[in-house]
N, C-alpha and C. Protein backbone atom coordinates (compact mmCIF):
# COMPACT_ATOMS: atom_id res chain seq x y z
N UNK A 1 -6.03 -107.10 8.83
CA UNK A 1 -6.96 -107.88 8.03
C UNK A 1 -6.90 -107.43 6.58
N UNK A 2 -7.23 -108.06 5.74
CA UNK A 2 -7.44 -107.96 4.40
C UNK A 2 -8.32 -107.42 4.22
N UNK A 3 -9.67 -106.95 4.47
CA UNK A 3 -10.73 -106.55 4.14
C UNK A 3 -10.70 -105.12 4.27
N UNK A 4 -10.05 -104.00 3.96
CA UNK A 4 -10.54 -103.00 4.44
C UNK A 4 -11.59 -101.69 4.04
N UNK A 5 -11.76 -101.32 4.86
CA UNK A 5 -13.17 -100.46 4.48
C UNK A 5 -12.66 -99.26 3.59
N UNK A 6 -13.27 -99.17 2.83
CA UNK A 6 -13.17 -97.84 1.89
C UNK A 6 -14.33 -97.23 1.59
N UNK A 7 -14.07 -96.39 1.70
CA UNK A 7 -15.10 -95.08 1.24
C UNK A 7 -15.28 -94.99 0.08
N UNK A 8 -16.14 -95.41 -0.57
CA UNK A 8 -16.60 -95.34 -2.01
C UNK A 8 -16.79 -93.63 -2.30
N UNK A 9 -16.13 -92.82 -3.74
CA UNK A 9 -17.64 -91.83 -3.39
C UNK A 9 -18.13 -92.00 -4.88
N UNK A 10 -18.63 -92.12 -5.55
CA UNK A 10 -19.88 -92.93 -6.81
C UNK A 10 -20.10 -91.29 -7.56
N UNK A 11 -19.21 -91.17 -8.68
CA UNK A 11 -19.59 -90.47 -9.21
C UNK A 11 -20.49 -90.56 -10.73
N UNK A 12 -21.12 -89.70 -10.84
CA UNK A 12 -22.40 -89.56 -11.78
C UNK A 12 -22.21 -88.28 -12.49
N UNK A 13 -23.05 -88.26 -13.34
CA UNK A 13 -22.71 -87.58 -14.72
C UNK A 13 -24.13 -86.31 -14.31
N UNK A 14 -23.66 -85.49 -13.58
CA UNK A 14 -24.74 -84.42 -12.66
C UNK A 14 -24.24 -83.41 -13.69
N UNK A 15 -25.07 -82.43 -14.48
CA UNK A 15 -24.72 -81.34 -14.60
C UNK A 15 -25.54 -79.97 -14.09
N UNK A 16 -24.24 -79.45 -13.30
CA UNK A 16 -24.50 -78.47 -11.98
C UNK A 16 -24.73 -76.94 -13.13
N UNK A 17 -25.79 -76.35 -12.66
CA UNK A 17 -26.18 -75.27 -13.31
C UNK A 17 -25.67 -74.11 -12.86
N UNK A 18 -24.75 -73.59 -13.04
CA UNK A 18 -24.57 -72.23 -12.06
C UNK A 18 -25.77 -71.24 -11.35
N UNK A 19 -25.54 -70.99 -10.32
CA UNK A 19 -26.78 -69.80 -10.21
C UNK A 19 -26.90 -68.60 -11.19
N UNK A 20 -28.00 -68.82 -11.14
CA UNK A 20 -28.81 -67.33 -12.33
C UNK A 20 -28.19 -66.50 -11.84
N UNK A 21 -27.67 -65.33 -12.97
CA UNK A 21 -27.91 -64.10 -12.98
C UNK A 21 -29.21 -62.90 -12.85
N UNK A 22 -29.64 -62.76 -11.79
CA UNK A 22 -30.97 -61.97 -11.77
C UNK A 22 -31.47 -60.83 -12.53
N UNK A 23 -32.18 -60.23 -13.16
CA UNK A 23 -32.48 -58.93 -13.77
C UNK A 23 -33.96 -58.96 -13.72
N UNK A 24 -34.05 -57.32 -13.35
CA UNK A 24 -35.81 -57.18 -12.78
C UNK A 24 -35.98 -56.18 -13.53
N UNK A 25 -36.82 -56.01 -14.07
CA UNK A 25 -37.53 -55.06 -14.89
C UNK A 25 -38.89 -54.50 -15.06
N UNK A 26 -39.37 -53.19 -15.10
CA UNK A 26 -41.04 -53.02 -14.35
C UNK A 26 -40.88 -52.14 -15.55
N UNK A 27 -42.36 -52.11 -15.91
CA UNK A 27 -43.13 -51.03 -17.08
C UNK A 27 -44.39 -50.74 -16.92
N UNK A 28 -44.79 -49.19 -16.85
CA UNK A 28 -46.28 -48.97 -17.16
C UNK A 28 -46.90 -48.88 -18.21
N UNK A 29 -48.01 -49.57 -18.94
CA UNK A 29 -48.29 -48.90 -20.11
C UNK A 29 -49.81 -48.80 -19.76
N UNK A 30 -50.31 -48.21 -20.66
CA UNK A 30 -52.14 -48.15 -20.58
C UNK A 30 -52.40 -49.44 -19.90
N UNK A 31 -52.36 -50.43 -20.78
CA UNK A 31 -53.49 -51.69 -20.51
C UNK A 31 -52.73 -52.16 -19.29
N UNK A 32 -52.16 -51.78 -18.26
CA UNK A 32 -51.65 -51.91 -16.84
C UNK A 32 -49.83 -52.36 -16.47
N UNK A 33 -49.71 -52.30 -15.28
CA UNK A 33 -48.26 -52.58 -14.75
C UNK A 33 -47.73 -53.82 -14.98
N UNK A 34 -46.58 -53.53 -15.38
CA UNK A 34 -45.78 -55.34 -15.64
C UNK A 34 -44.20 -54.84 -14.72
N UNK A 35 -44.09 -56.41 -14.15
CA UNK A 35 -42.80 -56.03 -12.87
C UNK A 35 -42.70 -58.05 -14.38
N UNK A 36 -40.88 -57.54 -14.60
CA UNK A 36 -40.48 -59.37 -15.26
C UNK A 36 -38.92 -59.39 -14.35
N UNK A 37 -39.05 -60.42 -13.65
CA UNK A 37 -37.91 -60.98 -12.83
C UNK A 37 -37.46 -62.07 -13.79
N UNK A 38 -35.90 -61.68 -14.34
CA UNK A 38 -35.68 -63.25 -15.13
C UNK A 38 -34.24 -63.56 -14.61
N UNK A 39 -34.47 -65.12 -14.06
CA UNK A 39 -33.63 -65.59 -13.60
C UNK A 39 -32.60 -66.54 -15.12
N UNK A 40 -31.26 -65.89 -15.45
CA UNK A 40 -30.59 -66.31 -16.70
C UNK A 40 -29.30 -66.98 -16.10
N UNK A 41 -29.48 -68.23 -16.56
CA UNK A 41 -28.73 -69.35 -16.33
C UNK A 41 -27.89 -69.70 -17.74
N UNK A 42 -27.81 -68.55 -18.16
CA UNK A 42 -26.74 -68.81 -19.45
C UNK A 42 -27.23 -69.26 -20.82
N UNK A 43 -27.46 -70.28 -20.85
CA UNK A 43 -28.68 -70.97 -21.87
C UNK A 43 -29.80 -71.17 -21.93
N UNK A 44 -30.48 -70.61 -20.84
CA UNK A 44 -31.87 -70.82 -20.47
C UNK A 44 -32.49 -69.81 -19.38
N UNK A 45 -33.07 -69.38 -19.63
CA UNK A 45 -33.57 -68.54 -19.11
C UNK A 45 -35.33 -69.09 -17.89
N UNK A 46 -35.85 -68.11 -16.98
CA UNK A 46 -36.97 -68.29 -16.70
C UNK A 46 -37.54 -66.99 -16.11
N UNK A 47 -38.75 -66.52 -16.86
CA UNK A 47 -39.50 -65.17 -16.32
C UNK A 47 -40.49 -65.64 -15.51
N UNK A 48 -40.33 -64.76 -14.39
CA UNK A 48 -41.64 -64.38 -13.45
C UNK A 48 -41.99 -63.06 -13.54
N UNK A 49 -43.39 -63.02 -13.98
CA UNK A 49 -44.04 -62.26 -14.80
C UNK A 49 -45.12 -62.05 -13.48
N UNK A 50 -45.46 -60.76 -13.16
CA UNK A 50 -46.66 -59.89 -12.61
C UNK A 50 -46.95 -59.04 -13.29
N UNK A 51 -48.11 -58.68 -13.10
CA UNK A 51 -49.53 -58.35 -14.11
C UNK A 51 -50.49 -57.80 -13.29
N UNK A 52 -50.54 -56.24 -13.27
CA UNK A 52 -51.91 -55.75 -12.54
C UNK A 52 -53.09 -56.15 -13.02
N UNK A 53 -53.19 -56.43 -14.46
CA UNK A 53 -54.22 -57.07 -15.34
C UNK A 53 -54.36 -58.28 -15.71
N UNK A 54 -54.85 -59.03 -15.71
CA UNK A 54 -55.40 -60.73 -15.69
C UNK A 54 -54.79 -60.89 -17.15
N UNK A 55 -53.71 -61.64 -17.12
CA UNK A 55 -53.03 -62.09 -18.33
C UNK A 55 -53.70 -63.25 -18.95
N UNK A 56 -53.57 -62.67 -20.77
CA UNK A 56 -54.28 -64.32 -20.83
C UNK A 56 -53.14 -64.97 -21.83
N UNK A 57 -52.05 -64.09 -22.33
CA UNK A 57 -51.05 -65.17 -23.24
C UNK A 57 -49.54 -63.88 -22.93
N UNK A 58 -48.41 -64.52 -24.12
CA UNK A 58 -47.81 -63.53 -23.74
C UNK A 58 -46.79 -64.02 -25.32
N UNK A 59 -45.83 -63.23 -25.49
CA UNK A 59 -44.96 -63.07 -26.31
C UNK A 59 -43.87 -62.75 -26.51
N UNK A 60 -42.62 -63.48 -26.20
CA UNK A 60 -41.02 -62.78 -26.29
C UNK A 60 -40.57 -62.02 -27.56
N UNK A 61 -40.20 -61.83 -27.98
CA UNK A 61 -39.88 -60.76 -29.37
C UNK A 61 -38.43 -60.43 -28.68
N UNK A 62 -37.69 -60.14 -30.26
CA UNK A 62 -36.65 -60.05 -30.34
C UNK A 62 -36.57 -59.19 -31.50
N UNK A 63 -35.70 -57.96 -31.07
CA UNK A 63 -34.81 -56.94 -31.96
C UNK A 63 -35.82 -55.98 -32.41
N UNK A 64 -35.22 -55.16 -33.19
CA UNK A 64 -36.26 -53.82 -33.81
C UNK A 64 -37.26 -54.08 -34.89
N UNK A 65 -36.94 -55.64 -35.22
CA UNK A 65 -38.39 -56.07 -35.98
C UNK A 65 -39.43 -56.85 -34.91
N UNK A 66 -39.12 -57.00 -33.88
CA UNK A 66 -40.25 -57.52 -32.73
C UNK A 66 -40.45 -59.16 -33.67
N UNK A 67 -39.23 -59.93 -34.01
CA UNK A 67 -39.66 -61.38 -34.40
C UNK A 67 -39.68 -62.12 -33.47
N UNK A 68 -40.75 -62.51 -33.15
CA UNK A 68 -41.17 -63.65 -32.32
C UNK A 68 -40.90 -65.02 -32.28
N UNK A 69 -39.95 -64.82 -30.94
CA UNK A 69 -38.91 -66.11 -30.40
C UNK A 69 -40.04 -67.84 -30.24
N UNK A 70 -41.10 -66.76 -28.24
CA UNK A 70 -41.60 -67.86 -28.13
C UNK A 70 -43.31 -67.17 -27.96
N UNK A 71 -43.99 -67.86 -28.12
CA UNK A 71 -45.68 -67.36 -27.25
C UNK A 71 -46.34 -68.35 -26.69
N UNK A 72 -47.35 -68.38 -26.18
CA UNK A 72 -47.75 -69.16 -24.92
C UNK A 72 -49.23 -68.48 -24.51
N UNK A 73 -49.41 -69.13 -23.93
CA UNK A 73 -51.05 -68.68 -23.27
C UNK A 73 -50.74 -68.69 -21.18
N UNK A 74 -51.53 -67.74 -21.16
CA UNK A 74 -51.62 -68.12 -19.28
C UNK A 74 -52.74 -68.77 -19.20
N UNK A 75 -52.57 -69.23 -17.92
CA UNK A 75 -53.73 -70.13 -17.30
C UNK A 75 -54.44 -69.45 -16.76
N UNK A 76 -55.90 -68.96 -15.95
CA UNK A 76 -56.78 -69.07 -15.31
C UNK A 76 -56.30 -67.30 -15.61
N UNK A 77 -56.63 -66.79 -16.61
CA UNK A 77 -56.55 -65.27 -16.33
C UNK A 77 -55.67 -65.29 -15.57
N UNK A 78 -54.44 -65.14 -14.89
CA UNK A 78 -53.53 -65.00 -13.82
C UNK A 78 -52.89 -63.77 -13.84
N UNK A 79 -52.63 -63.25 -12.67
CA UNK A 79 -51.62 -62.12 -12.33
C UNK A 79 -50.70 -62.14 -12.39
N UNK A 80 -50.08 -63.53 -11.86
CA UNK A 80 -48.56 -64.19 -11.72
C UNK A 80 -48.57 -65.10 -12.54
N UNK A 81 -47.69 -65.29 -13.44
CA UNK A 81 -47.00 -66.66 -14.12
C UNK A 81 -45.95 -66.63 -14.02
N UNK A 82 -45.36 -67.74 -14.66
CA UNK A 82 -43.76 -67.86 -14.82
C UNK A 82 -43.50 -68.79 -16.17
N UNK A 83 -42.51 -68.24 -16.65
CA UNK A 83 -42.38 -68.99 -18.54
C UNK A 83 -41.09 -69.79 -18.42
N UNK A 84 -40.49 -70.60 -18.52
CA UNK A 84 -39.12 -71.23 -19.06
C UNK A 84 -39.15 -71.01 -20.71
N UNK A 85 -38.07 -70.28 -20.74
CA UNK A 85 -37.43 -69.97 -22.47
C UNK A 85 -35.87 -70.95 -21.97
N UNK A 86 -36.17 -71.81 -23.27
CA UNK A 86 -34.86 -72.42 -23.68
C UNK A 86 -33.91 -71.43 -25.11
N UNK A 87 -33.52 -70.51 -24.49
CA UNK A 87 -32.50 -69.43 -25.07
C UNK A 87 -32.27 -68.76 -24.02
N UNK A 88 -31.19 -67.89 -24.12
CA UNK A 88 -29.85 -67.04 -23.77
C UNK A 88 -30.28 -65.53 -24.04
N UNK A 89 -30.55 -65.02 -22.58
CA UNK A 89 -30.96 -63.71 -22.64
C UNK A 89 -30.48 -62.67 -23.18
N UNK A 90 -30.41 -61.56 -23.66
CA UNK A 90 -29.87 -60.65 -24.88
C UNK A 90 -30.63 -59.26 -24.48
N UNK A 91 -30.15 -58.72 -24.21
CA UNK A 91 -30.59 -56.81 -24.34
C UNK A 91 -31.56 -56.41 -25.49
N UNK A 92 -31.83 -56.82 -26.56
CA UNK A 92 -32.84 -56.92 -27.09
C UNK A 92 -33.78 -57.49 -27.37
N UNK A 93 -34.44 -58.32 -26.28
CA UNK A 93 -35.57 -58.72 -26.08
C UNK A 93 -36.46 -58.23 -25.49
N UNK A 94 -37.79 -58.35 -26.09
CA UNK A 94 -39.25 -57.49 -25.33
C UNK A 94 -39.95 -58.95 -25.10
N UNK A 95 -41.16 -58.23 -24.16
CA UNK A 95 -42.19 -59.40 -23.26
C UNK A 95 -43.58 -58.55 -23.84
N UNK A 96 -44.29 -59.12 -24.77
CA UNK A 96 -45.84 -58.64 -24.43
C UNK A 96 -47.02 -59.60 -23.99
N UNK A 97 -47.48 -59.03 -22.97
CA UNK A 97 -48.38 -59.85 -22.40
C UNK A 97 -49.77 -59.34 -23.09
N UNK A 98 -50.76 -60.19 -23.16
CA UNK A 98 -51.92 -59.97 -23.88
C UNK A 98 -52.94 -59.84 -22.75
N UNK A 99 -53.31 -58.38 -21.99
CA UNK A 99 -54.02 -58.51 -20.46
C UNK A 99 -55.52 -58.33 -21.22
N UNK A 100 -56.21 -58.84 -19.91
CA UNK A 100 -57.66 -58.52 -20.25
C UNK A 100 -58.24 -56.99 -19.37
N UNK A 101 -58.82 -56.45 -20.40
CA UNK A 101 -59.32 -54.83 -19.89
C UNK A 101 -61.27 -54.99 -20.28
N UNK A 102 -61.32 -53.85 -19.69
CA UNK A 102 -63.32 -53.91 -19.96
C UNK A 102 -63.05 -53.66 -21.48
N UNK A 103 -61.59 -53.24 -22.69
CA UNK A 103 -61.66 -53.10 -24.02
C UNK A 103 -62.05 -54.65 -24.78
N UNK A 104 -61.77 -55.45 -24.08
CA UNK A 104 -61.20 -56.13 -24.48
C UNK A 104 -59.56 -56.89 -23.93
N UNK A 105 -59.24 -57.65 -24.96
CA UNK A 105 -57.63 -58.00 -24.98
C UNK A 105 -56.66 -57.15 -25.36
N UNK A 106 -56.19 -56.36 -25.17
CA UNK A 106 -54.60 -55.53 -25.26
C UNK A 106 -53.63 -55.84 -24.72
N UNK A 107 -52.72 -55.55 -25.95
CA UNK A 107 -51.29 -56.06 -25.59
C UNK A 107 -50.25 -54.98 -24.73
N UNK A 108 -49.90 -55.23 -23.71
CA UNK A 108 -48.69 -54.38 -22.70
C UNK A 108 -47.31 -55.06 -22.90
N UNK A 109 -46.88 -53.96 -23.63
CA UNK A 109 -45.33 -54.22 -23.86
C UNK A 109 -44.17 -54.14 -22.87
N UNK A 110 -42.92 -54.96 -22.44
CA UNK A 110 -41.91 -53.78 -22.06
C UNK A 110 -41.14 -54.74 -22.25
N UNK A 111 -40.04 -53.86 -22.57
CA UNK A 111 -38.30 -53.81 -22.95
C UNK A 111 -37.59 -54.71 -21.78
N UNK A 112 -36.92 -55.51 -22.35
CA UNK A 112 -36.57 -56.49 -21.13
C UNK A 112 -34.49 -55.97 -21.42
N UNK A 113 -34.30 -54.53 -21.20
CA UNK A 113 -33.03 -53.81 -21.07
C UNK A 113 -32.85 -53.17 -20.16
């Protein structure tokens, strides 16, 4: 017969992300414990951020002048968040989270190396 069946396969313009590179990183400072899991997908990055202390914002910084990439606020006082940064992770980047203490708001730093 003339008709025969073919298998189409329909391609589309998908762009496939490689899997992240993982890096975990934990710090104590006074105003409490920070554990940052960042999953780096080359150009983009995403932190999951824990917090013994009820986070209420936070801050990426970059290099030995601490210039500030991105900042953000958390939601509901939270322990856990998670941030999407549209940039490319680098050995000199820091995370400060702004926790809440009976002081007040203080900032807990750590080195994301």
């Amino acid at each position: 017969s003339r008709h025969k069946k073919e298998n189409k396969i329909e391609k589309t313009a998908v762009s496939i992300e490689p899997n992240p590179t993982t890096r975990q990183f934990t710090g104590t400072t006074v105003w409490g414990d920070l554990s940052v899991k960042i999953l780096d997908y080359g150009t983009r990055m995403v932190l999951q951020v824990k917090s013994s202390a009820p986070a209420q914002g936070w801050m990426l910084q970059q290099g030995d002048s601490n210039h500030i990439l991105f900042k953000g606020n958390v939601e509901s006082n939270a322990l856990n968040f998670q941030i999407s940064i549209p940039h490319q992770y680098s050995p000199d980047l820091g995370l400060t989270v702004i926790v809440n203490s009976a002081d007040g708001q203080n900032p807990a730093f750590i080195a994301l190396k």
